[in-house]
PDB file of N, CA and C in Angstrom:
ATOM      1  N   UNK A   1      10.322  -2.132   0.311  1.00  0.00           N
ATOM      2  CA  UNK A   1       9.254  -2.910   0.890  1.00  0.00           C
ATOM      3  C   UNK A   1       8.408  -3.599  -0.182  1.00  0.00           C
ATOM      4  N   UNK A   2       8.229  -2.905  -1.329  1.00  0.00           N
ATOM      5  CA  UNK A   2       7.292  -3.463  -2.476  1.00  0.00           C
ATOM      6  C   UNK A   2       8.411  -5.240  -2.816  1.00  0.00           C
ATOM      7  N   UNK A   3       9.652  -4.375  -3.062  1.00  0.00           N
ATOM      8  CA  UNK A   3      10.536  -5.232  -3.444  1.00  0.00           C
ATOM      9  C   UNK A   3       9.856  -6.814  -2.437  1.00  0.00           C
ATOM     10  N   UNK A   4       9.758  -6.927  -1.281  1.00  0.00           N
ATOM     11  CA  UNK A   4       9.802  -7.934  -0.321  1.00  0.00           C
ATOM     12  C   UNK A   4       8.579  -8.600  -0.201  1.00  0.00           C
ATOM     13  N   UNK A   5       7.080  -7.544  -0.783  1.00  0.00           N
ATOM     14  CA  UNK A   5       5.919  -8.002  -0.890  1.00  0.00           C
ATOM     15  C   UNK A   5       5.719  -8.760  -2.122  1.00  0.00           C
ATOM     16  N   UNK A   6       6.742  -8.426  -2.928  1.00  0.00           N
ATOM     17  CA  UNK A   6       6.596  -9.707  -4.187  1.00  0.00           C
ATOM     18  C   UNK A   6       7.685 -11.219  -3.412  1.00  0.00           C
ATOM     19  N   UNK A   7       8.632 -10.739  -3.034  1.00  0.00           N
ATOM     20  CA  UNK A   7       9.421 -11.752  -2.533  1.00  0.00           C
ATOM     21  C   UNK A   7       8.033 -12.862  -2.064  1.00  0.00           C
ATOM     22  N   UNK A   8       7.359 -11.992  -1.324  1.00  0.00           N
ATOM     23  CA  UNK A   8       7.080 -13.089  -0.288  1.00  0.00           C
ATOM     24  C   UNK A   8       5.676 -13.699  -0.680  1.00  0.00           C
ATOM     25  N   UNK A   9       4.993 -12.954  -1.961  1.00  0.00           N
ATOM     26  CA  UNK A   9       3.877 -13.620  -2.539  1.00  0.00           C
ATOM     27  C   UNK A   9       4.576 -14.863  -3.635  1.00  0.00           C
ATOM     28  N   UNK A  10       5.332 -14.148  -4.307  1.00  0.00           N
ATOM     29  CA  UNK A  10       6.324 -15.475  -4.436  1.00  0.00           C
ATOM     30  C   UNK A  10       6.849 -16.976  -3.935  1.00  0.00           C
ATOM     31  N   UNK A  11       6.479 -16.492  -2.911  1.00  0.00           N
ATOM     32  CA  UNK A  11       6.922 -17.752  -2.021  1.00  0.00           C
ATOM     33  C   UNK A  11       8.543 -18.231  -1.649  1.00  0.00           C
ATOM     34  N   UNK A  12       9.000 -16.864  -2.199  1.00  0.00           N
ATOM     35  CA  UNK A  12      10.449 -17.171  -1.528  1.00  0.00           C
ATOM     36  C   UNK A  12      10.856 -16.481  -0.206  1.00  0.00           C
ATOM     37  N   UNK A  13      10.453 -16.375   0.786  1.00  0.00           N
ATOM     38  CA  UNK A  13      10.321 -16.476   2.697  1.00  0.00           C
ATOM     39  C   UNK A  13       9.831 -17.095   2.471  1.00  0.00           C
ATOM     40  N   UNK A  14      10.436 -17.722   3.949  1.00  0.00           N
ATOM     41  CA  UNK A  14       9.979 -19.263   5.001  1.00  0.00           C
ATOM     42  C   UNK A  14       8.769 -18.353   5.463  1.00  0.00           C
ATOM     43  N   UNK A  15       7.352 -18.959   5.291  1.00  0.00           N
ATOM     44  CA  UNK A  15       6.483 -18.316   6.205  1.00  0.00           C
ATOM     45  C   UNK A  15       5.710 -19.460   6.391  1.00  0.00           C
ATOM     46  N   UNK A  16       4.965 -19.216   7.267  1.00  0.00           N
ATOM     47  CA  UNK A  16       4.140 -20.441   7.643  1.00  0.00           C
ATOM     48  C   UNK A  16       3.039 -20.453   6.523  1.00  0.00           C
ATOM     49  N   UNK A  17       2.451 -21.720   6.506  1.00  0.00           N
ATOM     50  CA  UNK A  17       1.550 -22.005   5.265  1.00  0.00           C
ATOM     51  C   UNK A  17       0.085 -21.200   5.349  1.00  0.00           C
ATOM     52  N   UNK A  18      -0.124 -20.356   4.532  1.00  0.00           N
ATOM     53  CA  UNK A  18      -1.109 -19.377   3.972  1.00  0.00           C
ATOM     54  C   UNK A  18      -0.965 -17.931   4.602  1.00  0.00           C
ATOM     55  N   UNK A  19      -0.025 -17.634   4.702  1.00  0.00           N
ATOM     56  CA  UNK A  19       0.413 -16.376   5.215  1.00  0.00           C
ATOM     57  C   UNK A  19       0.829 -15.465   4.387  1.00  0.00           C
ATOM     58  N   UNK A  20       1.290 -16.412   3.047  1.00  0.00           N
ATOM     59  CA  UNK A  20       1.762 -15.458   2.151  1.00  0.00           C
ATOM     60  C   UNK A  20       1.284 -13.927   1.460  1.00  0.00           C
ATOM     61  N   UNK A  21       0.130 -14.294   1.348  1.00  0.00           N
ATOM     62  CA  UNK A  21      -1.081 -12.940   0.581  1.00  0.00           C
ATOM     63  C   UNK A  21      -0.524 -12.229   1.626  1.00  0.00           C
ATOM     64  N   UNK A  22      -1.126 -12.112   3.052  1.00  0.00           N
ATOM     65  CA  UNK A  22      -1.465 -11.201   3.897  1.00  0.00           C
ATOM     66  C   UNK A  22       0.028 -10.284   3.944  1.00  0.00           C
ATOM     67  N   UNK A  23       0.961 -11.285   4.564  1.00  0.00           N
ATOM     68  CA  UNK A  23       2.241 -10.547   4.336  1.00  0.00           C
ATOM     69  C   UNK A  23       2.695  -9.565   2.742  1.00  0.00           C
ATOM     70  N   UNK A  24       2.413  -9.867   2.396  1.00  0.00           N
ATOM     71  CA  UNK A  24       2.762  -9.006   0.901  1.00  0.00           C
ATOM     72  C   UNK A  24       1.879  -7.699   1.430  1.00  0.00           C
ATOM     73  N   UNK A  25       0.451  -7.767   1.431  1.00  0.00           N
ATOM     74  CA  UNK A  25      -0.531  -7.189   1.317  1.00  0.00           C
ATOM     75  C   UNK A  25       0.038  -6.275   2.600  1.00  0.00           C
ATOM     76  N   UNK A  26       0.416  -6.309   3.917  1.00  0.00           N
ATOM     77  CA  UNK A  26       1.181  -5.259   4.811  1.00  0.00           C
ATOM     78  C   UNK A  26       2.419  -4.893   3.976  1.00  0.00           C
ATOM     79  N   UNK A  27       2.882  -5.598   3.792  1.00  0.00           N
ATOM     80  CA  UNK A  27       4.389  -4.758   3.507  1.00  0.00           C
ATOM     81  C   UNK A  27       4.066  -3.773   1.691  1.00  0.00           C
ATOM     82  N   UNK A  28       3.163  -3.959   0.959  1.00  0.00           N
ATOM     83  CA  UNK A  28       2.636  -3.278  -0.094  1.00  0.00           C
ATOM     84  C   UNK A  28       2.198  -2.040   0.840  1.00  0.00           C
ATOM     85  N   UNK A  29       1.188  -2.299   1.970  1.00  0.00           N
ATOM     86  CA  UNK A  29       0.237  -1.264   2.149  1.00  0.00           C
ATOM     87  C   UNK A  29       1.357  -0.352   3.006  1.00  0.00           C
ATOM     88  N   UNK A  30       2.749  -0.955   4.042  1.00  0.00           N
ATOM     89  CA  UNK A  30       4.065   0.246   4.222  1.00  0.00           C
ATOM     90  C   UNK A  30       4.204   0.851   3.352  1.00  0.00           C
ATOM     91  N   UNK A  31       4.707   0.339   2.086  1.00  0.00           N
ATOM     92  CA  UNK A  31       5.002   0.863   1.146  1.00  0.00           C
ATOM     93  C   UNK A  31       4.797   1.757   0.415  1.00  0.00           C
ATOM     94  N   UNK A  32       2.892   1.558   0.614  1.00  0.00           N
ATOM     95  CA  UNK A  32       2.024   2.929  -0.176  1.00  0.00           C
ATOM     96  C   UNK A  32       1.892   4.043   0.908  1.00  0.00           C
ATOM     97  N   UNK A  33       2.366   3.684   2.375  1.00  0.00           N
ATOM     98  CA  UNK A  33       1.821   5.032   3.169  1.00  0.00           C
ATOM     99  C   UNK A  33       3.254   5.644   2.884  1.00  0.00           C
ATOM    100  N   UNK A  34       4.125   4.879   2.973  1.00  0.00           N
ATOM    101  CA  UNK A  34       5.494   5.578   2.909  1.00  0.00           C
ATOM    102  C   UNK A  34       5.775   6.787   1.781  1.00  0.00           C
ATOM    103  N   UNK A  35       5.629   6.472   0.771  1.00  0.00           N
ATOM    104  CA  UNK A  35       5.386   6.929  -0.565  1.00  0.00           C
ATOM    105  C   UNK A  35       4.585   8.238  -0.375  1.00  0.00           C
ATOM    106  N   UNK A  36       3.211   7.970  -0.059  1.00  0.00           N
ATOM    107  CA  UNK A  36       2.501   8.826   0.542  1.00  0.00           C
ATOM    108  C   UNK A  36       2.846  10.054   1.501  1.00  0.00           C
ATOM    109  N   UNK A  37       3.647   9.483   2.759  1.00  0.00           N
ATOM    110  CA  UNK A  37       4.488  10.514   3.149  1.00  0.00           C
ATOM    111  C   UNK A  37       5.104  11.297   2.747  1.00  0.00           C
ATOM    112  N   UNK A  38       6.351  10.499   1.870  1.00  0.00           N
ATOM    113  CA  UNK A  38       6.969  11.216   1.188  1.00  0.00           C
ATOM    114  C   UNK A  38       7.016  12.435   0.348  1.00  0.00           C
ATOM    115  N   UNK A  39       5.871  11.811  -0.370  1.00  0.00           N
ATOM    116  CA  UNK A  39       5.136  13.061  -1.266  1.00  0.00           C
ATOM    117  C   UNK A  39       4.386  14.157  -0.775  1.00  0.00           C
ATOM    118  N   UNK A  40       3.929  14.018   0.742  1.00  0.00           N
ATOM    119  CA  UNK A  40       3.466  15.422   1.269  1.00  0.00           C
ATOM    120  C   UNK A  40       4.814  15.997   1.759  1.00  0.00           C
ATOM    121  N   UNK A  41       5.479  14.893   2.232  1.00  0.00           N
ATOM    122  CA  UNK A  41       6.961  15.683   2.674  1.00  0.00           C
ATOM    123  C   UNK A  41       7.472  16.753   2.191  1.00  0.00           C
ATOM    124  N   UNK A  42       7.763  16.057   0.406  1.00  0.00           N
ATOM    125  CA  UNK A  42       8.024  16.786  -0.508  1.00  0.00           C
ATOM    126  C   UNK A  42       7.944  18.132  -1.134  1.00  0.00           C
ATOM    127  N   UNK A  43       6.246  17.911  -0.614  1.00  0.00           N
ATOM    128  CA  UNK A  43       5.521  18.983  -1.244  1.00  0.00           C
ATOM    129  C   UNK A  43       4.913  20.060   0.355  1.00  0.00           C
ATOM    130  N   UNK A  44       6.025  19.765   0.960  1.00  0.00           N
ATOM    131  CA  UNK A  44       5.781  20.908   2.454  1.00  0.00           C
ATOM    132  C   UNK A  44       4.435  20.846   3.557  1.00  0.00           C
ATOM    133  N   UNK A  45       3.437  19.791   2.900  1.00  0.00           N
ATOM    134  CA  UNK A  45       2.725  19.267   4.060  1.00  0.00           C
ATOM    135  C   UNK A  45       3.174  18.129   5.000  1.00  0.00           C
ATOM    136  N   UNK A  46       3.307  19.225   6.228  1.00  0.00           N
ATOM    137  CA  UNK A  46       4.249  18.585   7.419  1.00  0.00           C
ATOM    138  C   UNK A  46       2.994  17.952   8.419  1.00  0.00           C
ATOM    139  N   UNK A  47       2.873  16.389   8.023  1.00  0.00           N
ATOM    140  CA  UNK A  47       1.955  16.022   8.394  1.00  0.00           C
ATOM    141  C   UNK A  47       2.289  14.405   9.772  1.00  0.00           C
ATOM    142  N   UNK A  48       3.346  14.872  10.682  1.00  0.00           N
ATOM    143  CA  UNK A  48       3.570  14.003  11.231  1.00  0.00           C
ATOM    144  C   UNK A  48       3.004  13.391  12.319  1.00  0.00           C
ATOM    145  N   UNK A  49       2.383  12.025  12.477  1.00  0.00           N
ATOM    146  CA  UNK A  49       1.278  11.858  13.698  1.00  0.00           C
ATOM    147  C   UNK A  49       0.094  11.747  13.031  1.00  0.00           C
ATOM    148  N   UNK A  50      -0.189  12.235  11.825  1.00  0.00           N
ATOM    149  CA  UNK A  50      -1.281  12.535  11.059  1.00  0.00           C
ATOM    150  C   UNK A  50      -1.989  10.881  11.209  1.00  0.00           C
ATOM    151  N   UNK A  51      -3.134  10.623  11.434  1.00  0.00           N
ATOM    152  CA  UNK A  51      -3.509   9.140  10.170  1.00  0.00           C
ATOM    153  C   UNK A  51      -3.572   9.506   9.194  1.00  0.00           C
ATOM    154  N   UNK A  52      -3.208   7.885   8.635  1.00  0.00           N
ATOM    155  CA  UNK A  52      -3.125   7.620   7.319  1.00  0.00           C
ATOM    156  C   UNK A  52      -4.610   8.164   6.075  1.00  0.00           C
ATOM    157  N   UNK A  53      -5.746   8.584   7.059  1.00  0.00           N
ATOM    158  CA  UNK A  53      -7.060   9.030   5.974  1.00  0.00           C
ATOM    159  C   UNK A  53      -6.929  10.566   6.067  1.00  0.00           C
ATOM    160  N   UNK A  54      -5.920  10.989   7.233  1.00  0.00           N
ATOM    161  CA  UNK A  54      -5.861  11.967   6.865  1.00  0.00           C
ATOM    162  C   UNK A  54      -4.800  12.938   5.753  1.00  0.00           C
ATOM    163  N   UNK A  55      -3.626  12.036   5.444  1.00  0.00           N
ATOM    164  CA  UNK A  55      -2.633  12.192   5.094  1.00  0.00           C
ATOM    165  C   UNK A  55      -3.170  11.696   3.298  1.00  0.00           C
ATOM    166  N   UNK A  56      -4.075  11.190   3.132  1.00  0.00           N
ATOM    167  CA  UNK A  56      -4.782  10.561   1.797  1.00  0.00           C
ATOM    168  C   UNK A  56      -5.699  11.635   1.543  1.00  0.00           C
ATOM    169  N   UNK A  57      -6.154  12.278   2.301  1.00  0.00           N
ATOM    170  CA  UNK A  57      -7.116  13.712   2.277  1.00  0.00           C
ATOM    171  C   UNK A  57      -6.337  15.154   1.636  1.00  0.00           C
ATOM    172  N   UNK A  58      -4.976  15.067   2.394  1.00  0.00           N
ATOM    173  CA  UNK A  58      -4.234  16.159   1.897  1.00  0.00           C
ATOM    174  C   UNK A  58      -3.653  15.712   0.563  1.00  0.00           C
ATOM    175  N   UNK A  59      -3.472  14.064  -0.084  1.00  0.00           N
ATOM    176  CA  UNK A  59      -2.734  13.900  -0.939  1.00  0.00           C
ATOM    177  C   UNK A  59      -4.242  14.379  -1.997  1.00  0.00           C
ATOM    178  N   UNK A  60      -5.155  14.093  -1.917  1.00  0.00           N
ATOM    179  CA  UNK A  60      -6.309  14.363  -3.154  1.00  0.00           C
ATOM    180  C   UNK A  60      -6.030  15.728  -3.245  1.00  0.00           C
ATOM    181  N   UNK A  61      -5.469  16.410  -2.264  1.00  0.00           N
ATOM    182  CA  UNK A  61      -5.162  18.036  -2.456  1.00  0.00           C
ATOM    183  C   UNK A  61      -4.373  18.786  -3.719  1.00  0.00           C
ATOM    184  N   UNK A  62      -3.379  17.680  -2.912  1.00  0.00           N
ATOM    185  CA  UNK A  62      -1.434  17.839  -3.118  1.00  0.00           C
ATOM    186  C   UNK A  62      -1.349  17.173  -4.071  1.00  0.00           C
ATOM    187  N   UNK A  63      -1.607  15.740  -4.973  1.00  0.00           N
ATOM    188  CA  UNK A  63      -1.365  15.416  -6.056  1.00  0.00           C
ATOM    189  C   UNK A  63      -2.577  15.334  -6.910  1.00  0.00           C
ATOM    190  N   UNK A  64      -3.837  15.996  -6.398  1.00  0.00           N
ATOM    191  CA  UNK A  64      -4.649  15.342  -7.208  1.00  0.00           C
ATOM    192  C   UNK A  64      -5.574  14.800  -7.039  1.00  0.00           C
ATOM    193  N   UNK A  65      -7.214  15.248  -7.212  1.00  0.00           N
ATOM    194  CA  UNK A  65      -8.016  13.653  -6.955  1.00  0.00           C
ATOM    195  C   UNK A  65      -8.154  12.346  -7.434  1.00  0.00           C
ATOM    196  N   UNK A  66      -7.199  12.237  -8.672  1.00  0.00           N
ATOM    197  CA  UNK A  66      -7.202  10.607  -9.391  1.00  0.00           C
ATOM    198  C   UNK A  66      -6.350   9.704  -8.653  1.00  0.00           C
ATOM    199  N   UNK A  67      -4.962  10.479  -8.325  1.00  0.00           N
ATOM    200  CA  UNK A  67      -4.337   9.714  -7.644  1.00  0.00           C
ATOM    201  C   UNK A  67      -4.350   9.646  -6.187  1.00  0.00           C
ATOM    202  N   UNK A  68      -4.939  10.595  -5.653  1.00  0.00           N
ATOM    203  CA  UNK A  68      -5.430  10.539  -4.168  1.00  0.00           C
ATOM    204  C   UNK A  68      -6.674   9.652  -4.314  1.00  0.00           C
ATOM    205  N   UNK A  69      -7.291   9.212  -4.924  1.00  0.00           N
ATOM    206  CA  UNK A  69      -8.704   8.180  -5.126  1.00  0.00           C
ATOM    207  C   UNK A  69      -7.820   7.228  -5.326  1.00  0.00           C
ATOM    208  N   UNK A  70      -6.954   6.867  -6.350  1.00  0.00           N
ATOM    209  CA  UNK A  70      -6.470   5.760  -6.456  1.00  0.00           C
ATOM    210  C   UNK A  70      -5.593   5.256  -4.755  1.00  0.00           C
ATOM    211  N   UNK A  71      -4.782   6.233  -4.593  1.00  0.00           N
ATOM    212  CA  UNK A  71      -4.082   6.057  -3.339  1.00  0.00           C
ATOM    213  C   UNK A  71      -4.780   5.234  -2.283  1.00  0.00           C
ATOM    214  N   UNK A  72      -5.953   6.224  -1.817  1.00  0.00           N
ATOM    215  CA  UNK A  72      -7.123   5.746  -0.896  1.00  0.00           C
ATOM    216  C   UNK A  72      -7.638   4.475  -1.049  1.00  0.00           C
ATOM    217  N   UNK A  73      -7.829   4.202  -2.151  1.00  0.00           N
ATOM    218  CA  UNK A  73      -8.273   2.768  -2.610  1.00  0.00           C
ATOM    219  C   UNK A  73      -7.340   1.541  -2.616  1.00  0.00           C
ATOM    220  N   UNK A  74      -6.325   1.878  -2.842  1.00  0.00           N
ATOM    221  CA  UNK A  74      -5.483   1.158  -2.412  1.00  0.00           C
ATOM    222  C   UNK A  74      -4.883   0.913  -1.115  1.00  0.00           C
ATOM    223  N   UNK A  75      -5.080   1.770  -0.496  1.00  0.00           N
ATOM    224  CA  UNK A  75      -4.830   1.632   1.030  1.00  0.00           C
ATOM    225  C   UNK A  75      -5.839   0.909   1.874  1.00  0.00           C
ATOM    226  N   UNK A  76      -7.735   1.229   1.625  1.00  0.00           N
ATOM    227  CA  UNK A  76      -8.417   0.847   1.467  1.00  0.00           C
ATOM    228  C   UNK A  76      -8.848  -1.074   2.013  1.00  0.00           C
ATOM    229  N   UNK A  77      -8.106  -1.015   0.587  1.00  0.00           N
ATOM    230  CA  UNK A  77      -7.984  -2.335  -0.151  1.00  0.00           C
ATOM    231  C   UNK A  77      -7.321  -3.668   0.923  1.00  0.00           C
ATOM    232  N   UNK A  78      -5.874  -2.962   0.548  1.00  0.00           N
ATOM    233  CA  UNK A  78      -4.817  -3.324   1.313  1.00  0.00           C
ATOM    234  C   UNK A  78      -5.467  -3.765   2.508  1.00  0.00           C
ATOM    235  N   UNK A  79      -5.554  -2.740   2.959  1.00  0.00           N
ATOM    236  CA  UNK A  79      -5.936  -2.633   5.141  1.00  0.00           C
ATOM    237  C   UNK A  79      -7.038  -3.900   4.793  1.00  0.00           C
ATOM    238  N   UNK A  80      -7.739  -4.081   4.288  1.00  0.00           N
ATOM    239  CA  UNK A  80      -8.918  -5.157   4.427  1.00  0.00           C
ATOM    240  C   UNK A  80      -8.518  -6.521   4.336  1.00  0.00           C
ATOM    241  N   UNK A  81      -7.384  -6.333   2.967  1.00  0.00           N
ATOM    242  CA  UNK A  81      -6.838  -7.784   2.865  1.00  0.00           C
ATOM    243  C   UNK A  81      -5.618  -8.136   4.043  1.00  0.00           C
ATOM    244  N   UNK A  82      -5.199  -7.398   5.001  1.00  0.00           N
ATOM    245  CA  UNK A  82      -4.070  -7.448   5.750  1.00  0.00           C
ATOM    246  C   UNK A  82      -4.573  -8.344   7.684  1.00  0.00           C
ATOM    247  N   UNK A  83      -6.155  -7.619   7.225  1.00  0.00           N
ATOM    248  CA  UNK A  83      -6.804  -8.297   8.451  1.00  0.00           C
ATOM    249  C   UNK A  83      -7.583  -9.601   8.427  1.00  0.00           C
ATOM    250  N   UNK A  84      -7.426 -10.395   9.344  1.00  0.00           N
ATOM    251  CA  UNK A  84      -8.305 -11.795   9.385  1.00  0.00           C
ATOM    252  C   UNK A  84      -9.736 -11.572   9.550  1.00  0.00           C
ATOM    253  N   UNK A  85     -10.521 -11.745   8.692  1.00  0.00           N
ATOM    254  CA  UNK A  85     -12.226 -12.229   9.307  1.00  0.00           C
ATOM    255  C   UNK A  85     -12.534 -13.473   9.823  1.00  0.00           C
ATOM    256  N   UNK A  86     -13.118 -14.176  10.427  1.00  0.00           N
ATOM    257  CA  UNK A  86     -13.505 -15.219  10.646  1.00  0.00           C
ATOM    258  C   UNK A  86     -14.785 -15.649   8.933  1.00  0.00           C
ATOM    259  N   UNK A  87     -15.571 -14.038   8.648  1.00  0.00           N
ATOM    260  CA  UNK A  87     -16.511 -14.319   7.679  1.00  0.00           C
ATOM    261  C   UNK A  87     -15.866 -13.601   6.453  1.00  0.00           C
ATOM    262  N   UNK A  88     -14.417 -13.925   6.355  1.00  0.00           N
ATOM    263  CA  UNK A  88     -13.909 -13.392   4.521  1.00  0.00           C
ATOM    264  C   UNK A  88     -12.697 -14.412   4.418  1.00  0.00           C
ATOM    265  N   UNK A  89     -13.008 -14.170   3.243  1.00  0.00           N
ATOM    266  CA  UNK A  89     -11.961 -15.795   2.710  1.00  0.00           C
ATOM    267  C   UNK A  89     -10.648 -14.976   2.253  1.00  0.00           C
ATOM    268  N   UNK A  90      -9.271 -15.195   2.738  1.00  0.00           N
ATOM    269  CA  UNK A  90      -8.152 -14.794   2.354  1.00  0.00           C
ATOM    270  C   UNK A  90      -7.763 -14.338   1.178  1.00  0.00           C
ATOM    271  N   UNK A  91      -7.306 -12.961   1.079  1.00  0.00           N
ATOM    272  CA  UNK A  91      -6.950 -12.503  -0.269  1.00  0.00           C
ATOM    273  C   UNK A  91      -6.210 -13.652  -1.154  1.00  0.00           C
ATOM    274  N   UNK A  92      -6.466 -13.858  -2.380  1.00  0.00           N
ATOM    275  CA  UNK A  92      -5.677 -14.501  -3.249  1.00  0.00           C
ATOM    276  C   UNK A  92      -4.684 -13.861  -3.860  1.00  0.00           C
ATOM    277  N   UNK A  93      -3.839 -14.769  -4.168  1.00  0.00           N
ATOM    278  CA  UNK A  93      -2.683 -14.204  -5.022  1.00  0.00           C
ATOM    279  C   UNK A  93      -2.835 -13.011  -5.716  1.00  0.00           C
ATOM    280  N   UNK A  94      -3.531 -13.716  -6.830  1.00  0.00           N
ATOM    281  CA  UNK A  94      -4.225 -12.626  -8.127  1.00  0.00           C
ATOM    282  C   UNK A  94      -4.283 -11.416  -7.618  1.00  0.00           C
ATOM    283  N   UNK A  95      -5.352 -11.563  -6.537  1.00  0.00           N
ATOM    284  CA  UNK A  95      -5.652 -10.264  -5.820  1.00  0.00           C
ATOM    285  C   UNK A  95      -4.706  -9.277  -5.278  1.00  0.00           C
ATOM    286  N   UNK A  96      -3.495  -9.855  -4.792  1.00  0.00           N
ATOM    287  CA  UNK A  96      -2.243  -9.285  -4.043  1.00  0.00           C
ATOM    288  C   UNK A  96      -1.989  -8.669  -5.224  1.00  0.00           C
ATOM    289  N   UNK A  97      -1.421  -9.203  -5.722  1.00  0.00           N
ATOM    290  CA  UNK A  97      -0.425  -9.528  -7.328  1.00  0.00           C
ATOM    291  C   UNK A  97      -0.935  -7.690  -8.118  1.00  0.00           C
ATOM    292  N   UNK A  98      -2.015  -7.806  -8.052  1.00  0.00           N
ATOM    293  CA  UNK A  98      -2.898  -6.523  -8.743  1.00  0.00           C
ATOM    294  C   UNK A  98      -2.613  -5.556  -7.807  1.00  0.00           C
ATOM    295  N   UNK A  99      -2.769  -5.541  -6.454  1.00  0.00           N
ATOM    296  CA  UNK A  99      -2.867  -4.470  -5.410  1.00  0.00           C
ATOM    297  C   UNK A  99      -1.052  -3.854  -5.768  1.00  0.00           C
ATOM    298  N   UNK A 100      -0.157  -5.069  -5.685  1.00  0.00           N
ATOM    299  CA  UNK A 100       1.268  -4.367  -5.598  1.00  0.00           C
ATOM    300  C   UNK A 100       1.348  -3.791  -7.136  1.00  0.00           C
ATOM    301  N   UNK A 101       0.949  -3.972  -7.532  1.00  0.00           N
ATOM    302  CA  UNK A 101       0.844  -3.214  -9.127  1.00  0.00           C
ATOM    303  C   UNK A 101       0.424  -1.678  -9.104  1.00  0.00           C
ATOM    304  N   UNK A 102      -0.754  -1.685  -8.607  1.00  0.00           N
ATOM    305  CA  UNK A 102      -1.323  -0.578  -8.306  1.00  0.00           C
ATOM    306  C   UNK A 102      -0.536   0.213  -7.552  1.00  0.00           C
ATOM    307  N   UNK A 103       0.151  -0.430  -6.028  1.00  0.00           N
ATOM    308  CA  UNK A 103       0.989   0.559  -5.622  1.00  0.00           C
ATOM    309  C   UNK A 103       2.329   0.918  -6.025  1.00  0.00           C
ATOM    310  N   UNK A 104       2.770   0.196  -7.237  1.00  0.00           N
ATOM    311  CA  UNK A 104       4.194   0.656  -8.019  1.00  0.00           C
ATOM    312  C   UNK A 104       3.222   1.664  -8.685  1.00  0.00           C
ATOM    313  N   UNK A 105       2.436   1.635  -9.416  1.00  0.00           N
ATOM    314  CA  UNK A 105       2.363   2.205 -10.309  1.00  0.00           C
ATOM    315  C   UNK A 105       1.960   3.855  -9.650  1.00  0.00           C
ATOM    316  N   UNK A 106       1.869   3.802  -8.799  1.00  0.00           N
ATOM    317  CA  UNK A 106       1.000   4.779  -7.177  1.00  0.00           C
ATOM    318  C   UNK A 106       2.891   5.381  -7.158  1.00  0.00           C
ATOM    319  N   UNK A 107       3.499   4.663  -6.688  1.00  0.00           N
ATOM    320  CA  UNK A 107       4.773   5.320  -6.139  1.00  0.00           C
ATOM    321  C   UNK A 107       5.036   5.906  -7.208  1.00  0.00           C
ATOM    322  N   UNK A 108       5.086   5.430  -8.934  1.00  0.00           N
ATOM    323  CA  UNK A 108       5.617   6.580 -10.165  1.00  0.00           C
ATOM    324  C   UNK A 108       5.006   7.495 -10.013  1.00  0.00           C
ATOM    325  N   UNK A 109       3.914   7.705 -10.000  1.00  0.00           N
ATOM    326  CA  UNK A 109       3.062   8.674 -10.146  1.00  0.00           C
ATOM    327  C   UNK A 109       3.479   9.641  -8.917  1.00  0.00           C
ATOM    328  N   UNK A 110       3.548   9.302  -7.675  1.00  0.00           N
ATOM    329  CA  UNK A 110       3.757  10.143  -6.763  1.00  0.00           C
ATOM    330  C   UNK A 110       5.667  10.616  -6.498  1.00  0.00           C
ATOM    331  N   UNK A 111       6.039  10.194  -7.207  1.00  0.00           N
ATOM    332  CA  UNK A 111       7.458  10.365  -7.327  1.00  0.00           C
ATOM    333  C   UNK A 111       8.275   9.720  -6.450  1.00  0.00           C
ATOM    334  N   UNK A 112       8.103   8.130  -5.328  1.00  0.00           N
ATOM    335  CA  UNK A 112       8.715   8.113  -4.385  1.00  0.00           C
ATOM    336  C   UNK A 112      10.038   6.822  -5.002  1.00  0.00           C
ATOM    337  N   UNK A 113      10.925   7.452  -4.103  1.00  0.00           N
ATOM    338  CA  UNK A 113      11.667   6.696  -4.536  1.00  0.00           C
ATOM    339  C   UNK A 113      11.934   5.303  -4.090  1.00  0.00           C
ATOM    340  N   UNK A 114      13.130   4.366  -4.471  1.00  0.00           N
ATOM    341  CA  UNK A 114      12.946   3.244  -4.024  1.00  0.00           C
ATOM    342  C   UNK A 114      13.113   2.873  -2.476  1.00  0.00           C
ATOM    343  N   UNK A 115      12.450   1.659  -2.305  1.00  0.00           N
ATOM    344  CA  UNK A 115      12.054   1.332  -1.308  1.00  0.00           C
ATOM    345  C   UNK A 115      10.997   0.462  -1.156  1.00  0.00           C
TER     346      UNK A 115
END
């Protein structure tokens, strides 16, 4: 999924014109819950049905509060740039560009594999 959120900040999908950020910015923020899963999976917290703040609660547990802060924040992040305001101006590139960074660098840390 990370793989497809660069695809598509890239600009290689047909998407309609200024769609690009947002799309990256969902398929990044799959990417980081997935990961996320994974790693409680991993680590025997059977957390299915859970939300996602709650599943970021057990990860500050389970991996950690740096990377459960980072996690959260990035999810955070994500979820904000993924929704339309009428009063917020569309994530920029830059902005994407940094977030999918953060969540590669989120999946090493949490051990998930590709995807």
């Amino acid at each position: 999924m990370l793989a497809a959120a660069r695809t598509a900040l890239d600009g290689e999908l047909s998407l309609p014109p200024g769609r690009a950020t947002r799309a990256a910015a969902l398929l990044a923020r799959s990417a980081l819950e997935a990961s996320v899963a994974g790693h409680l999976a991993r680590r025997g917290f059977a957390v299915p049905g859970a939300s996602m703040r709650v599943q970021l609660v057990c990860l500050r547990v389970c991996a950690g509060p740096v990377d459960g802060a980072d996690a959260a924040w990035a999810w955070a992040t994500l979820s904000g740039a993924c929704h339309h305001h009428a009063y917020e101006l569309t994530p920029t590139a830059t902005e994407v560009a940094h977030l999918l960074d953060v969540v590669a660098d989120l999946r090493v840390r949490l051990g998930a594999t590709a995807g």
